[in-house]
PDB file of N, CA and C in Angstrom:
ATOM      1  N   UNK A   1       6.060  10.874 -30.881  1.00  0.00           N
ATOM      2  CA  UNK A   1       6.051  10.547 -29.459  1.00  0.00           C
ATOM      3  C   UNK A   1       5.781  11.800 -28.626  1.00  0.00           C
ATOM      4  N   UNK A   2       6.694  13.074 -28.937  1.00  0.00           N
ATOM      5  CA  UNK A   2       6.561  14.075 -28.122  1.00  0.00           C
ATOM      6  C   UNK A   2       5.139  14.747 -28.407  1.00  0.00           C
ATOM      7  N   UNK A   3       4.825  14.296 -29.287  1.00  0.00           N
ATOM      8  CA  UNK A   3       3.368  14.850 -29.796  1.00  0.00           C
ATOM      9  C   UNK A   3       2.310  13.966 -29.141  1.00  0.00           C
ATOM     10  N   UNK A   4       2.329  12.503 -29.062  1.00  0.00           N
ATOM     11  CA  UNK A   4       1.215  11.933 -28.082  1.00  0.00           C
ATOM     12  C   UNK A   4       0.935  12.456 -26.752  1.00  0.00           C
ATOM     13  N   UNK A   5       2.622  12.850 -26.385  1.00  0.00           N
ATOM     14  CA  UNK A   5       2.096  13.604 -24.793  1.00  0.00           C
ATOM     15  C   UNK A   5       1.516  14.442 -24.584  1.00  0.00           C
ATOM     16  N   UNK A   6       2.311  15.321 -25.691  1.00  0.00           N
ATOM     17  CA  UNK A   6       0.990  17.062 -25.601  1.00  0.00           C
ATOM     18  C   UNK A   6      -0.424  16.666 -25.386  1.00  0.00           C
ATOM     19  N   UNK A   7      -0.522  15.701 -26.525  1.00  0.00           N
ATOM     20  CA  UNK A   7      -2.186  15.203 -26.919  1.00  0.00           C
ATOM     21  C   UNK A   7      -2.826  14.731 -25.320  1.00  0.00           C
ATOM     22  N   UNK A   8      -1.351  14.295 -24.696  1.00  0.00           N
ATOM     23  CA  UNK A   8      -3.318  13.441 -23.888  1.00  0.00           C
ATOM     24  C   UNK A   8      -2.476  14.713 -22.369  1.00  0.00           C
ATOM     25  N   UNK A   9      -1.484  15.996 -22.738  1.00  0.00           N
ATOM     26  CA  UNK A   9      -1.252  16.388 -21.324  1.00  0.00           C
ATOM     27  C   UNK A   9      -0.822  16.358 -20.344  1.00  0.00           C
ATOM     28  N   UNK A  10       0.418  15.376 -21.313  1.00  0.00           N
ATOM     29  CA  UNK A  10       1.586  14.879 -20.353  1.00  0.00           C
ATOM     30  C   UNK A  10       2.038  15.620 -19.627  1.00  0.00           C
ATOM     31  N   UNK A  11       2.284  16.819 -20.055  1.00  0.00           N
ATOM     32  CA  UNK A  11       3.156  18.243 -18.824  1.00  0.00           C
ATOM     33  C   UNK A  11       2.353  18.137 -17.579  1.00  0.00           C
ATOM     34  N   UNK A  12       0.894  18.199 -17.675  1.00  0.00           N
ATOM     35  CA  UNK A  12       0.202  19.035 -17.143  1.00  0.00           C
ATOM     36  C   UNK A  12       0.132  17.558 -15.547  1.00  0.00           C
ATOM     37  N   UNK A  13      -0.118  16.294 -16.333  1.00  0.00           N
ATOM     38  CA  UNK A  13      -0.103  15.481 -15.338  1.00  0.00           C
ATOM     39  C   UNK A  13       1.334  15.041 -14.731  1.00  0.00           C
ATOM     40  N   UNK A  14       2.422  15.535 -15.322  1.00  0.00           N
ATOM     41  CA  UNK A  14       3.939  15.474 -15.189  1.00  0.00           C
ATOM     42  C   UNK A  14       4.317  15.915 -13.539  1.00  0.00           C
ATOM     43  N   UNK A  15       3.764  17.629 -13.909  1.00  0.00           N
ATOM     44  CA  UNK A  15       3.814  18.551 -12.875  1.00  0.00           C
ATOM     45  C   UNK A  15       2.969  18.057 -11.719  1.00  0.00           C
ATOM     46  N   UNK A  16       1.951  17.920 -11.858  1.00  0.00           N
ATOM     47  CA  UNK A  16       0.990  17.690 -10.837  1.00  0.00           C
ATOM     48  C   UNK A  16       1.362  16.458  -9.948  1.00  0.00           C
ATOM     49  N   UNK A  17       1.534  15.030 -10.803  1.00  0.00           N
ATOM     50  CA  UNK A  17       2.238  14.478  -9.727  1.00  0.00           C
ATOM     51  C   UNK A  17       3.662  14.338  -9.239  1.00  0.00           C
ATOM     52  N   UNK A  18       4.312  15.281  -9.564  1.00  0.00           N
ATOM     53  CA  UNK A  18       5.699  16.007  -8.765  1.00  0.00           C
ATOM     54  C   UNK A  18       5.216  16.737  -7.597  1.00  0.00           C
ATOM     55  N   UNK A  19       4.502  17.702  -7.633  1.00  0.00           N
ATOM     56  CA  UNK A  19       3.488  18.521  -6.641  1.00  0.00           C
ATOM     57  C   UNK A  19       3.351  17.502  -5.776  1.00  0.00           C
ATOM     58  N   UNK A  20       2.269  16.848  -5.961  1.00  0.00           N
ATOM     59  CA  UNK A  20       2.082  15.629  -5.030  1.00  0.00           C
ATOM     60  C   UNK A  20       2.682  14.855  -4.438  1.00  0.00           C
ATOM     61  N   UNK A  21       3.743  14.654  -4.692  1.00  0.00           N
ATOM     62  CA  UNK A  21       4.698  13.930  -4.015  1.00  0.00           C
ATOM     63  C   UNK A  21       5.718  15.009  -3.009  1.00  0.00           C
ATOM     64  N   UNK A  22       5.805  16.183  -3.509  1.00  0.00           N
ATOM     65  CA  UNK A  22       6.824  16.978  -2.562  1.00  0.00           C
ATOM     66  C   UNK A  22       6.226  17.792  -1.404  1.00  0.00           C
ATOM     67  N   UNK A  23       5.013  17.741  -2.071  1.00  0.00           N
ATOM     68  CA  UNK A  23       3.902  18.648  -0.650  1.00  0.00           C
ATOM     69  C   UNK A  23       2.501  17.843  -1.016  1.00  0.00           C
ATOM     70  N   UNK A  24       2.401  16.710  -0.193  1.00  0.00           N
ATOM     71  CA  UNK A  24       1.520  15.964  -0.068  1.00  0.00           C
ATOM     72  C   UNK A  24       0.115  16.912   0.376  1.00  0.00           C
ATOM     73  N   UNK A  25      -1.160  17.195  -0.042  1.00  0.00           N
ATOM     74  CA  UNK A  25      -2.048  17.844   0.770  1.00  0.00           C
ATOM     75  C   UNK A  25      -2.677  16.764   1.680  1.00  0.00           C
ATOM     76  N   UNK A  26      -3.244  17.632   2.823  1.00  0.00           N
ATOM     77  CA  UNK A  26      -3.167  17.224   4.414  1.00  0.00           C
ATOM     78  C   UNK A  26      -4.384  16.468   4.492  1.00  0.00           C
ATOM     79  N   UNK A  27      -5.850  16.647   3.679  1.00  0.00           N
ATOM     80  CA  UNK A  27      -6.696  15.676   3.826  1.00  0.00           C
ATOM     81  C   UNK A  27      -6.980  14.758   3.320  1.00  0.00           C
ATOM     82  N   UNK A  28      -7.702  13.884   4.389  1.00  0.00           N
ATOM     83  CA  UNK A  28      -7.510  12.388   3.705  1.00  0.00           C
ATOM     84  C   UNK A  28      -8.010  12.180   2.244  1.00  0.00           C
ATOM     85  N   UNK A  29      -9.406  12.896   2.185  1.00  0.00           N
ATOM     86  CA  UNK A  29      -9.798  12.472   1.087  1.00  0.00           C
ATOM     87  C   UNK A  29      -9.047  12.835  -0.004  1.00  0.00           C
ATOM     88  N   UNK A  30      -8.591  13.597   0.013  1.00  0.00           N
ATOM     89  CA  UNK A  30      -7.888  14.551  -0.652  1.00  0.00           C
ATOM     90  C   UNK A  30      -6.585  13.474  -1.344  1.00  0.00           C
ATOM     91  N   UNK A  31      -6.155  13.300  -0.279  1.00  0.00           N
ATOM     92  CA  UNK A  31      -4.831  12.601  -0.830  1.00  0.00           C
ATOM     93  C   UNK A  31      -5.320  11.127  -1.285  1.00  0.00           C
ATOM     94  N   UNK A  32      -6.760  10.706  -1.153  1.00  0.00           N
ATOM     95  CA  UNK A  32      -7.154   9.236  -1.649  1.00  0.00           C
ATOM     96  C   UNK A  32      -7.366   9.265  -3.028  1.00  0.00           C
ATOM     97  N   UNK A  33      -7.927  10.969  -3.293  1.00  0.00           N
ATOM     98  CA  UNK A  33      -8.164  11.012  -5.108  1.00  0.00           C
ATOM     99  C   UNK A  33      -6.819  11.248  -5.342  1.00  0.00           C
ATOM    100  N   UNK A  34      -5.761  11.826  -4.889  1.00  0.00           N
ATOM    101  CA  UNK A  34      -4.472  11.927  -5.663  1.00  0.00           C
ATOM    102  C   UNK A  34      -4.000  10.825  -5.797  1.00  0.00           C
ATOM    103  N   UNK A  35      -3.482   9.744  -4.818  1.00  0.00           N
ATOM    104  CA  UNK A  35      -3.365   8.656  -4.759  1.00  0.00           C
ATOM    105  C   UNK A  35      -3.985   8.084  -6.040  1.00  0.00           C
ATOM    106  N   UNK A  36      -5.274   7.246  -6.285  1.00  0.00           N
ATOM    107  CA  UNK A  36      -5.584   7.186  -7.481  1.00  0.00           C
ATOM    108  C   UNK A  36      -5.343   7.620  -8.895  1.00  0.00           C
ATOM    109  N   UNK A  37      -5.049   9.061  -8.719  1.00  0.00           N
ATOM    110  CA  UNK A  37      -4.935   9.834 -10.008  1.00  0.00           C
ATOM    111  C   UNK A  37      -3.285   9.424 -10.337  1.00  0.00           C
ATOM    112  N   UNK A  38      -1.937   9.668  -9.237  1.00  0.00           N
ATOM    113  CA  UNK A  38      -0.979   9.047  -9.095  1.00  0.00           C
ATOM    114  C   UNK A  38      -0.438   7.492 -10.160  1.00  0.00           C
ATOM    115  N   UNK A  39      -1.576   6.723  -9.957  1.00  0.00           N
ATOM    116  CA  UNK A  39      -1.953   5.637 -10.289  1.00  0.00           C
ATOM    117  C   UNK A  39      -1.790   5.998 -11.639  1.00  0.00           C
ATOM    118  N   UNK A  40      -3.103   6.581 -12.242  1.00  0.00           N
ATOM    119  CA  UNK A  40      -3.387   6.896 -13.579  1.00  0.00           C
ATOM    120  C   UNK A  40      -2.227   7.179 -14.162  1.00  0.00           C
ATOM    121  N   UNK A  41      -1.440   8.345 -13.514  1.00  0.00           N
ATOM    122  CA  UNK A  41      -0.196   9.215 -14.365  1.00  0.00           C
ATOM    123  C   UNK A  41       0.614   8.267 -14.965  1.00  0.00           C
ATOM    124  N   UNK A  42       1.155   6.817 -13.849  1.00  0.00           N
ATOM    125  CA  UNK A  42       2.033   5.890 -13.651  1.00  0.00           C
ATOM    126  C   UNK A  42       2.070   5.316 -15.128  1.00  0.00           C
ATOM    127  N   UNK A  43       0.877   4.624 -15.094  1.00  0.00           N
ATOM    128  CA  UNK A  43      -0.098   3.889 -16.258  1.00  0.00           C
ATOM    129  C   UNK A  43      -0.014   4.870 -17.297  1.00  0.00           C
ATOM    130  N   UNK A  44      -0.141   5.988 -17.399  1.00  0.00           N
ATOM    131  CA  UNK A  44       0.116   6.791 -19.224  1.00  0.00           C
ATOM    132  C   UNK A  44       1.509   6.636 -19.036  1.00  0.00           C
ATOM    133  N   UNK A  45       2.169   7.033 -17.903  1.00  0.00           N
ATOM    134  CA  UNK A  45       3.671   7.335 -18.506  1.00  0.00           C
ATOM    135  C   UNK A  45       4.218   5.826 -18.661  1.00  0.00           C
ATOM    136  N   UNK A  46       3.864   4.713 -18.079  1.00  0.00           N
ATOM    137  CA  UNK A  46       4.275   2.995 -18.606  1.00  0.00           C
ATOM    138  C   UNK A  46       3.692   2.977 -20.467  1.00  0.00           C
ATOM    139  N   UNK A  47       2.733   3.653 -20.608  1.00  0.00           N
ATOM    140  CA  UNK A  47       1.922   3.191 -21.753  1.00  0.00           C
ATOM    141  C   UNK A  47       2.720   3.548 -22.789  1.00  0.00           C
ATOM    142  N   UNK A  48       3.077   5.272 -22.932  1.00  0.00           N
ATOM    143  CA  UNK A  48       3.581   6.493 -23.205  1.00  0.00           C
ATOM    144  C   UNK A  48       5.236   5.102 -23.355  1.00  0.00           C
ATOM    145  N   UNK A  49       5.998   5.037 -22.536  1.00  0.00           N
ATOM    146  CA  UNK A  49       7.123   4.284 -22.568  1.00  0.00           C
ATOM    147  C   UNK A  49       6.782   3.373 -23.858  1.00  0.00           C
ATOM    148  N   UNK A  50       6.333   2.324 -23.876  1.00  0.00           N
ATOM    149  CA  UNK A  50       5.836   1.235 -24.854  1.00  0.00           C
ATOM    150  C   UNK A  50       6.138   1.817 -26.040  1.00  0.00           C
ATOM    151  N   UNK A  51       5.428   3.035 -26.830  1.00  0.00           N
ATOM    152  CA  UNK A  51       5.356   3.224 -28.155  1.00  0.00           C
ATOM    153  C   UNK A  51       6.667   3.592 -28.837  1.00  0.00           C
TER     154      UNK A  51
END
């Protein structure tokens, strides 16, 4: 398990949307791809849960 995360970079998307949530960046577009990406993290870490 702790080894699938390394694999797909779990830390790396862990951190990032913590970042994102505590210091939102200020442009729109900006925060429309995080938003999305947000999304993504949600979805590995639901998936990531399952196994």
């Amino acid at each position: 398990m702790t080894r699938f995360l390394e694999d797909i970079g779990f830390e790396r998307y862990r951190n990032t949307a913590a970042k994102n949530f505590y210091w939102p960046p200020i442009r729109e577009h900006r925060n429309r791809t995080l938003r999305t990406e947000q999304e993504h993290i949600w979805g590995i870490t639901f998936v990531a849960s399952k196994l």
